[in-house]
Structures are given as C-alpha cells and as structure tokens.
Protein backbone atom coordinates (compact mmCIF):
# COMPACT_ATOMS: atom_id res chain seq x y z
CA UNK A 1 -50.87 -115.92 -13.79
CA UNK A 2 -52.13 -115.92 -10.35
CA UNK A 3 -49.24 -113.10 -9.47
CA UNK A 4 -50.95 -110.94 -12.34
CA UNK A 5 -54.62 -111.74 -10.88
CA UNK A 6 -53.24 -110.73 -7.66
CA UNK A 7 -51.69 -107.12 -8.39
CA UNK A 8 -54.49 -106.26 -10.59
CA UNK A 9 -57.00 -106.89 -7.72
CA UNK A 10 -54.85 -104.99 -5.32
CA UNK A 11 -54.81 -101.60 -8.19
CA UNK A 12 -58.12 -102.06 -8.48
CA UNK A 13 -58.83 -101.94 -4.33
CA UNK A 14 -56.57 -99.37 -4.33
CA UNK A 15 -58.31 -97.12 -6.87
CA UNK A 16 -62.01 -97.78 -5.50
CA UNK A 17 -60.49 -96.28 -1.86
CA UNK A 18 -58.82 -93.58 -3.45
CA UNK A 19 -62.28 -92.76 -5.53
CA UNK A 20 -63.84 -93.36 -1.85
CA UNK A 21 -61.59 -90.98 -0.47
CA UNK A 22 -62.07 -87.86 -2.86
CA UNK A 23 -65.77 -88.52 -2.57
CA UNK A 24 -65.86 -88.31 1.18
CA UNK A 25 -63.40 -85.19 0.64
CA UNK A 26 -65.68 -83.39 -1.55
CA UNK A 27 -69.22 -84.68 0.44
CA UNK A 28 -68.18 -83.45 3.73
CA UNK A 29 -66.49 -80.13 1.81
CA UNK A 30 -62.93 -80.76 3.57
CA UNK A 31 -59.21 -81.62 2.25
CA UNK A 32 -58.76 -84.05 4.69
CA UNK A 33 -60.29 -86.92 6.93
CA UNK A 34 -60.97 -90.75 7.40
CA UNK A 35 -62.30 -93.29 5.58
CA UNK A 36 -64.50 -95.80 7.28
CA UNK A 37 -62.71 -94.27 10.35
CA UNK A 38 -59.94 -95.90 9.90
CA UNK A 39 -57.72 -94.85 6.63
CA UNK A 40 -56.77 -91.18 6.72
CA UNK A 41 -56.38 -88.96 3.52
CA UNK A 42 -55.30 -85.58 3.19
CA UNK A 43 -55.78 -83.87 -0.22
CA UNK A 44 -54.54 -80.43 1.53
CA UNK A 45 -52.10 -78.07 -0.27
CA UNK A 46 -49.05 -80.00 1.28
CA UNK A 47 -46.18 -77.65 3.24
CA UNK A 48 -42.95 -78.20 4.62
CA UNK A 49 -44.54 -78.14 8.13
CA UNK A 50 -46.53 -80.96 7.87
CA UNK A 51 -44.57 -83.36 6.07
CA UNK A 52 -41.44 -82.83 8.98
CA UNK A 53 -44.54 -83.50 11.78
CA UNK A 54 -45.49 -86.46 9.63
CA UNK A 55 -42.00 -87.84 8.43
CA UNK A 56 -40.15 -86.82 11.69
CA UNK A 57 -41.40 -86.46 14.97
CA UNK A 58 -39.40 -88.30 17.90
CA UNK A 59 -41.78 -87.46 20.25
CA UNK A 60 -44.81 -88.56 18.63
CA UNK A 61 -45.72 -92.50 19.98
CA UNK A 62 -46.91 -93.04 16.23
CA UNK A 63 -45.14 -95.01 13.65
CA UNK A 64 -47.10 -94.66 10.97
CA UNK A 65 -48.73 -91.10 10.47
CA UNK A 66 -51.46 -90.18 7.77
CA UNK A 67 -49.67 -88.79 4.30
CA UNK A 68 -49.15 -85.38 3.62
CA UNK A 69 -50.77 -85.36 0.56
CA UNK A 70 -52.74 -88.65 -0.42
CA UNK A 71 -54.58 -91.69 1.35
CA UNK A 72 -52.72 -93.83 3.25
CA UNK A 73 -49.64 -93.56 5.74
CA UNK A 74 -46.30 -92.38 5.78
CA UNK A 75 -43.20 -93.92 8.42
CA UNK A 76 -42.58 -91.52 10.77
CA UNK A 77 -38.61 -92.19 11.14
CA UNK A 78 -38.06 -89.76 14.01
CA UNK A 79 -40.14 -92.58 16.11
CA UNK A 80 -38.15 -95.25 14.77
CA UNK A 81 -35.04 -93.90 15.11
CA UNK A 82 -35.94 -92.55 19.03
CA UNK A 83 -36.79 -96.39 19.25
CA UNK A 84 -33.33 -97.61 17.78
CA UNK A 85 -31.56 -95.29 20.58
CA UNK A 86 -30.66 -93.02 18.14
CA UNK A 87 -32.22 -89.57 18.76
C-alpha cells in the first residue's frame, strides 16, 4: 500500500512540473527554458543536432544535459564514456 501511495505521489509531482513547465513555456512565449532555475525543459521541434550535443558530447564536462524534447535530463554518454577511458 505504501509502494502505491508512493508512485502515485511521485505521477502526480511529476505532472504539476510538467503543467509548470508548459505554462512558463507559453508565459514567457519560448520552447524552451528553466523552471525555478533549476529544471530545464525544451518543448522545441527536436532535430538530430541537438539530441547528438545532448546524448553525446565527450567534450562537454556535463553528465546530465537538459532533454531534447521534454522536462528533465538526458545522460550524456559521450562524458561518461571519455570518463571510463574510452573515447
């Protein structure tokens, strides 16, 4: 019972930042952004370019990267990997 209580309080967070999110999208007339300066969205018509910055990028020092299309973050596996010795 208390594992039930606990997902459907996590949906529901979930939804109310996601409803936060597209509000702040359409308020400040923009596809993408942060909310409460700290969780990014991006509600932008996602391309190819974008997703390999966000998925892959060696160089970049960030692990996690905003989504290309959504709110929340992606794993950016080029840093991982460049951190594993790999790349």
């Amino acid at each position: 019972m208390d594992e039930e209580r606990i997902r459907g309080a996590v949906r529901k967070l979930w939804v109310a930042v996601f409803a936060a999110a597209v509000i702040d999208a359409v308020r400040k007339d923009r596809g993408h952004g942060e909310l409460f300066g700290v969780i990014p969205y991006d509600f932008r018509i996602p391309d190819l370019e974008r997703a390999k910055r966000r998925t892959w990028n060696p160089r970049s020092s960030r692990i996690l990267t905003p989504r290309t299309f959504g709110v929340g973050w992606t794993v950016n596996f080029g840093r991982l990997a460049r951190l594993a010795g790999i790349v």
